[in-house]
C-alpha atoms as a PDB file:
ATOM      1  CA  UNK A   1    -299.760-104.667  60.051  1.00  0.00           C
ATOM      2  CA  UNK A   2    -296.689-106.372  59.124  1.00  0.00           C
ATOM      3  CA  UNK A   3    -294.951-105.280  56.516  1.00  0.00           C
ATOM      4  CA  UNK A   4    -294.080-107.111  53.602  1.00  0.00           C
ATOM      5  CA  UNK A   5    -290.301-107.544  52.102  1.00  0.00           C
ATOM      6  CA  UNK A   6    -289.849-108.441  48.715  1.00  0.00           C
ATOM      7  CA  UNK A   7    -287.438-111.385  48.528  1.00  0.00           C
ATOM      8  CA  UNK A   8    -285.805-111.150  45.192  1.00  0.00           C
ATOM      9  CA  UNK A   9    -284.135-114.389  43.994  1.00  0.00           C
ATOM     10  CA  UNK A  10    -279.761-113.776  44.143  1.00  0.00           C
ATOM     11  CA  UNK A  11    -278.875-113.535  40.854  1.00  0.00           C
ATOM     12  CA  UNK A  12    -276.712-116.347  39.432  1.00  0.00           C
ATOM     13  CA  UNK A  13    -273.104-115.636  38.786  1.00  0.00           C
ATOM     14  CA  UNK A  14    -271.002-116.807  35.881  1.00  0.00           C
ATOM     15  CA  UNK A  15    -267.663-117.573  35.974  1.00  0.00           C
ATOM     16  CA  UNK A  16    -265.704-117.656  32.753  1.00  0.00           C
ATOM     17  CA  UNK A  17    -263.971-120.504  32.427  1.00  0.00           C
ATOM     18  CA  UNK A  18    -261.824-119.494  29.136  1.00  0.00           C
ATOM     19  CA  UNK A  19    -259.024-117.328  30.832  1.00  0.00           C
ATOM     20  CA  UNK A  20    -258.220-120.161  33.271  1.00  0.00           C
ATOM     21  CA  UNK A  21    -258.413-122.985  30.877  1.00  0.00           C
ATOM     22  CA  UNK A  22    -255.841-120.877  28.687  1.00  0.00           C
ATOM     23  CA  UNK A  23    -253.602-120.846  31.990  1.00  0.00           C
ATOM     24  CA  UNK A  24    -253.702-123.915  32.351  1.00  0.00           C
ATOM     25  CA  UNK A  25    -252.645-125.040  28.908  1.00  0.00           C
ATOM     26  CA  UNK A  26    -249.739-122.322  29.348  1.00  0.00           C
ATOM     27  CA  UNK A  27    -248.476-124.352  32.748  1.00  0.00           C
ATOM     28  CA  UNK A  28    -248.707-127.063  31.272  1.00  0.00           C
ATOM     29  CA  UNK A  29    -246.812-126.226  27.924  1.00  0.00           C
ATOM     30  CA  UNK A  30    -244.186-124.748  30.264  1.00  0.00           C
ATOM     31  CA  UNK A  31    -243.617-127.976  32.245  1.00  0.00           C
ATOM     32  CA  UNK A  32    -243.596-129.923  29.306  1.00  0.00           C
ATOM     33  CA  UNK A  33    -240.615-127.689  27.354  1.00  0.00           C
ATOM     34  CA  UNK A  34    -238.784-127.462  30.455  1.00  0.00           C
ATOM     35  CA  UNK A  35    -238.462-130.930  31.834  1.00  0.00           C
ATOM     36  CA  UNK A  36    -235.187-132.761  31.618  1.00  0.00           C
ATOM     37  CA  UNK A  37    -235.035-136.426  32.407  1.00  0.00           C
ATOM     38  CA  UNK A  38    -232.460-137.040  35.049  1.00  0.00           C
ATOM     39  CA  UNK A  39    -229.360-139.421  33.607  1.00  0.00           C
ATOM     40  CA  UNK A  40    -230.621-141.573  36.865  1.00  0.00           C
ATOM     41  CA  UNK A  41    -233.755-142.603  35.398  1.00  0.00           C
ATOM     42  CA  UNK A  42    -232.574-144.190  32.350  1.00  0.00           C
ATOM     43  CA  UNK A  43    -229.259-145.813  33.643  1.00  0.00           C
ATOM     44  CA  UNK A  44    -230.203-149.414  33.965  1.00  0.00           C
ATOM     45  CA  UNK A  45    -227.339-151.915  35.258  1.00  0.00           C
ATOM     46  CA  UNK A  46    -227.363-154.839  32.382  1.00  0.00           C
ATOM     47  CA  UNK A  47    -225.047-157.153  31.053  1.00  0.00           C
ATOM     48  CA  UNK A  48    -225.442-157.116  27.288  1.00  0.00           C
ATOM     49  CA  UNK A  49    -223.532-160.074  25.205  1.00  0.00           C
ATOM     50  CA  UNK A  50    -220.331-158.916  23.880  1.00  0.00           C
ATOM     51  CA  UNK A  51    -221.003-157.728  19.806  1.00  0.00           C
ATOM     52  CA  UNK A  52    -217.922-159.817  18.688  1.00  0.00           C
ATOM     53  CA  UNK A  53    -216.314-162.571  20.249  1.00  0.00           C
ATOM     54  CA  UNK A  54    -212.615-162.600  20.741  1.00  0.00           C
ATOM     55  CA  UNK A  55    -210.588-165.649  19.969  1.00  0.00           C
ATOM     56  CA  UNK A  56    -210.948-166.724  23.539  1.00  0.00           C
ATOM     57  CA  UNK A  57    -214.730-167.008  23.616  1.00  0.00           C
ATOM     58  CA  UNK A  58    -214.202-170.872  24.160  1.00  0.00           C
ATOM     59  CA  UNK A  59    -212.999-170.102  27.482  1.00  0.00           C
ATOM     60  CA  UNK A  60    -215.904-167.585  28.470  1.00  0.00           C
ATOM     61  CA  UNK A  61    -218.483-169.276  27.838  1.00  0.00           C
ATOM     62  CA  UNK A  62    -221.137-170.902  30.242  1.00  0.00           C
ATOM     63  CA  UNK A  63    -221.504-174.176  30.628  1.00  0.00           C
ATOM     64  CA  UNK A  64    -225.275-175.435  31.261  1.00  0.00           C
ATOM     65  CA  UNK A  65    -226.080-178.190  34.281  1.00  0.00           C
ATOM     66  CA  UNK A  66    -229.450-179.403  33.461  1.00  0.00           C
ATOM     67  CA  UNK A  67    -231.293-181.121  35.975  1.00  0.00           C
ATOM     68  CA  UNK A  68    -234.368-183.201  34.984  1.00  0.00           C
ATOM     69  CA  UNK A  69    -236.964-184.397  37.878  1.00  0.00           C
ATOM     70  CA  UNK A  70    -239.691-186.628  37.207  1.00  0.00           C
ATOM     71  CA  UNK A  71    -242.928-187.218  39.938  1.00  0.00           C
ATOM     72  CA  UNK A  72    -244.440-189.979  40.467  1.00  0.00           C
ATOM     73  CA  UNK A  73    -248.409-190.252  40.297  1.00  0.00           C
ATOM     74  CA  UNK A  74    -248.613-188.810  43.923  1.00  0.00           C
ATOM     75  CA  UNK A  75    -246.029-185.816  43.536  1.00  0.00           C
ATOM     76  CA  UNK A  76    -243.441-187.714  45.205  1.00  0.00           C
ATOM     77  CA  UNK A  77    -239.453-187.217  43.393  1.00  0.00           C
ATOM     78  CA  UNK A  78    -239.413-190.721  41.359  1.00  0.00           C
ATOM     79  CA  UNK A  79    -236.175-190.160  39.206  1.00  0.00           C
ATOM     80  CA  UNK A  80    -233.160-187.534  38.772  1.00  0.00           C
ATOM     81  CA  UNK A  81    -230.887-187.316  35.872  1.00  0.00           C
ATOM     82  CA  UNK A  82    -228.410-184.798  36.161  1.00  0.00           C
ATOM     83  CA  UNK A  83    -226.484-183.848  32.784  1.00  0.00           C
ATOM     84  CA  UNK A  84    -226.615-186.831  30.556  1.00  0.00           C
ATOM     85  CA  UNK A  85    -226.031-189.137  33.607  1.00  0.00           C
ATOM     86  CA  UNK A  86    -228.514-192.002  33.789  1.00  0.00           C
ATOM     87  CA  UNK A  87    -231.215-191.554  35.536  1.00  0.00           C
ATOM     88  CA  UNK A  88    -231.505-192.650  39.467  1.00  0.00           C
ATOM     89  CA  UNK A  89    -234.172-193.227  41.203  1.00  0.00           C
ATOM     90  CA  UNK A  90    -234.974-190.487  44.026  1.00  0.00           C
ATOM     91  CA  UNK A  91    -233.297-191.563  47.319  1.00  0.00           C
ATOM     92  CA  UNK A  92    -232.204-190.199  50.363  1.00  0.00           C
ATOM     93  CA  UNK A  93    -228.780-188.998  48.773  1.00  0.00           C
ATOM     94  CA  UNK A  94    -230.332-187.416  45.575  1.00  0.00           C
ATOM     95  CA  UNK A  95    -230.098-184.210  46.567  1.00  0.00           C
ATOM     96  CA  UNK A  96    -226.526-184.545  48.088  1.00  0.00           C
ATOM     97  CA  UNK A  97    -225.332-186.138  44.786  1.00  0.00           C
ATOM     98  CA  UNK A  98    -226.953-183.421  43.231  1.00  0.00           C
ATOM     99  CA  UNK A  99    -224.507-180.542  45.364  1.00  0.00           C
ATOM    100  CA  UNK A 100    -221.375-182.549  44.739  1.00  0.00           C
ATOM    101  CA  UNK A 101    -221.558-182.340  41.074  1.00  0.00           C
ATOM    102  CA  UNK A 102    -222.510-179.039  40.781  1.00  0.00           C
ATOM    103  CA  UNK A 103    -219.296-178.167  43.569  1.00  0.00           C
ATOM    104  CA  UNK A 104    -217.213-180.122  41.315  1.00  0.00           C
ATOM    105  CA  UNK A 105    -218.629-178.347  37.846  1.00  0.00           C
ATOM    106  CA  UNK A 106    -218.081-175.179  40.162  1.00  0.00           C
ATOM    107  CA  UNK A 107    -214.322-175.680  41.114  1.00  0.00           C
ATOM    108  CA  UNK A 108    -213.465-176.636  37.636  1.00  0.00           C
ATOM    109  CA  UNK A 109    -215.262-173.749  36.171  1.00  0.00           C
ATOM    110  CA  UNK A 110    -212.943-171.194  38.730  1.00  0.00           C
ATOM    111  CA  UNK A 111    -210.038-173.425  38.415  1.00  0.00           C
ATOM    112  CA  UNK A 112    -210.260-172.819  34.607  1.00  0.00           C
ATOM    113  CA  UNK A 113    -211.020-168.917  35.038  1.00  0.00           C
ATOM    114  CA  UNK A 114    -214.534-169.553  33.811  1.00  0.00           C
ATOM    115  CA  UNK A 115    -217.685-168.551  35.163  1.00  0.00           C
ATOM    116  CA  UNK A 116    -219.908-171.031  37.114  1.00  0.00           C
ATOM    117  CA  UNK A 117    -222.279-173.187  35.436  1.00  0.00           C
ATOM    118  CA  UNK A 118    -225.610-172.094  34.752  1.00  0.00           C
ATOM    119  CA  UNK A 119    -228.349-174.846  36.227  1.00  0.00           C
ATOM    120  CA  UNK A 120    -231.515-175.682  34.574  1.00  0.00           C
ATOM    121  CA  UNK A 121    -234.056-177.252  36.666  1.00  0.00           C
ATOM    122  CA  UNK A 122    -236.968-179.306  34.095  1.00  0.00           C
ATOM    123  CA  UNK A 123    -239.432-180.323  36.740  1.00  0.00           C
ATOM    124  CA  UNK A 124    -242.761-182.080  36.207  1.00  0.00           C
ATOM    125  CA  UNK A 125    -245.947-180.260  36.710  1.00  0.00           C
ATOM    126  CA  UNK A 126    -247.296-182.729  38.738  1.00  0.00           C
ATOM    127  CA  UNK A 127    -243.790-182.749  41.700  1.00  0.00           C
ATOM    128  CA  UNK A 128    -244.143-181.503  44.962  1.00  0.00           C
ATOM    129  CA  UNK A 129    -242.822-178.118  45.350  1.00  0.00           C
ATOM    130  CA  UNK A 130    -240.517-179.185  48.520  1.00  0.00           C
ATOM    131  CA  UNK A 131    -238.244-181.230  45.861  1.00  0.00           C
ATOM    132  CA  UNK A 132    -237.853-178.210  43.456  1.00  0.00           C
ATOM    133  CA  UNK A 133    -236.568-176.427  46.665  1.00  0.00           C
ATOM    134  CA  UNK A 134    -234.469-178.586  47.704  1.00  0.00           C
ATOM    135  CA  UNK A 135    -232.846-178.420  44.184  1.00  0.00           C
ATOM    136  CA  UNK A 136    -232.439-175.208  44.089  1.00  0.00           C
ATOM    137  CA  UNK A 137    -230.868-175.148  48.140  1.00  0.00           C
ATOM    138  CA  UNK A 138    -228.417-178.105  46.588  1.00  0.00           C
ATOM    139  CA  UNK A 139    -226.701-176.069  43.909  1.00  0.00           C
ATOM    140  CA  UNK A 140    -227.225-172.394  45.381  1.00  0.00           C
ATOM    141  CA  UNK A 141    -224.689-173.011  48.369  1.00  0.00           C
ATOM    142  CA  UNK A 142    -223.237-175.618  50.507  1.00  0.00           C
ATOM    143  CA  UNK A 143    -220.822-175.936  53.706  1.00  0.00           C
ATOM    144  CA  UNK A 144    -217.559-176.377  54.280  1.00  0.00           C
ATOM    145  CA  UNK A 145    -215.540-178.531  56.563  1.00  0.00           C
ATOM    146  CA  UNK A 146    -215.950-175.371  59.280  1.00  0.00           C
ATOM    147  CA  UNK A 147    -219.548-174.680  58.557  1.00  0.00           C
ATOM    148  CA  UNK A 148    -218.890-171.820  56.695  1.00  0.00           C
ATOM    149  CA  UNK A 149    -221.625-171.253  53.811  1.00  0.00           C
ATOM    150  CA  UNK A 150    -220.417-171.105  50.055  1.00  0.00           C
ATOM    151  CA  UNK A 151    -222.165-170.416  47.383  1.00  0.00           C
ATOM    152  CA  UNK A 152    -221.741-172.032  44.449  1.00  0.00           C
ATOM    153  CA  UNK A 153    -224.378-171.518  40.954  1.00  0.00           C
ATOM    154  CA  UNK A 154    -225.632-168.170  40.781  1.00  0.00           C
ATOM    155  CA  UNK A 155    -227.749-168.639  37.703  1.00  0.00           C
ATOM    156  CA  UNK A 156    -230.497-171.032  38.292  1.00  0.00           C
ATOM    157  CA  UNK A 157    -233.242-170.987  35.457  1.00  0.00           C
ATOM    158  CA  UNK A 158    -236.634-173.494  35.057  1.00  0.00           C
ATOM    159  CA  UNK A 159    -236.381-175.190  31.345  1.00  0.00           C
ATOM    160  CA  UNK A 160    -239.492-173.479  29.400  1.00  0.00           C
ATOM    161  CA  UNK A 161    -242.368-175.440  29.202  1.00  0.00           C
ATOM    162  CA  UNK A 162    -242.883-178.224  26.016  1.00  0.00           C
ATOM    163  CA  UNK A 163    -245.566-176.827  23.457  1.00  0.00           C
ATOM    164  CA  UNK A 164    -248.356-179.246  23.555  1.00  0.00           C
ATOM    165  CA  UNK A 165    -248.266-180.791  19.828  1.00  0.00           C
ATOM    166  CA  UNK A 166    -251.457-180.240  18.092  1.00  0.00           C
END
């Protein structure tokens, strides 16, 4: 006859959670008392506007190009105004006409001991997104006589959008 083992159930084993709870609160106290925040982290490279201007602010300060671009129905460039210029209609030398102001804003500006313009491009909703391009390849750089690229206005900003009267 066989014989018959009792099977007993294992028992079920506890674990007390306390102790490591409490190390973990102690590690993490620790860390917290102990960490320094390296001078890297918070060093950020910005250029803050001067606190008080000297007598020769006049001279320092940046002079805004704004460039205004109108679309047609379709998308197409209808008219430029650059400055307070009068507006012209989009043609193939628009964009060229566009560089050689801005190169002759430029060369004053360094001639003067200035810094370059700042350009503001005010484009329509509703314009192709090659024009606004080529606006911004027309005063970020040309060529000169050798080929040899230049740049010219570092700063090139979109004019904030109208508020929609209510």
């Amino acid at each position: 006859m066989p014989q018959r083992r009792d099977v007993k159930t294992p028992e079920k084993i506890d674990i007390n959670m306390t102790p490591m709870i409490d190390v973990v609160f102690q590690l993490l106290a620790f860390f917290l008392m102990t960490f320094k925040v390296a001078s890297v982290e918070g060093d950020f490279n910005l250029k803050l506007p001067k606190s008080e201007r000297s007598a020769g602010a006049a001279n320092t300060q940046t002079e805004m190009i704004n460039v205004a671009m109108r679309a047609l129905p379709n998308g197409v460039l209808g008219v430029v105004q650059i400055d307070n210029n009068p507006p012209q209609r989009a043609g193939m030398s628009t964009f060229s006409d566009l560089q050689k102001f801005v190169t002759v804003k430029v060369s004053a500006a360094q001639a003067a001991g200035q810094e370059e313009p700042e350009i503001q491009i005010d484009a329509d909703d509703t314009l192709r997104y090659e024009y606004v391009i080529k606006a911004i390849e027309a005063v970020s750089a040309t060529t000169d006589a050798e080929g040899n690229y230049k740049p010219l206005a570092k700063k090139v900003k979109f004019a904030p959008k109208a508020e929609a009267a209510p």
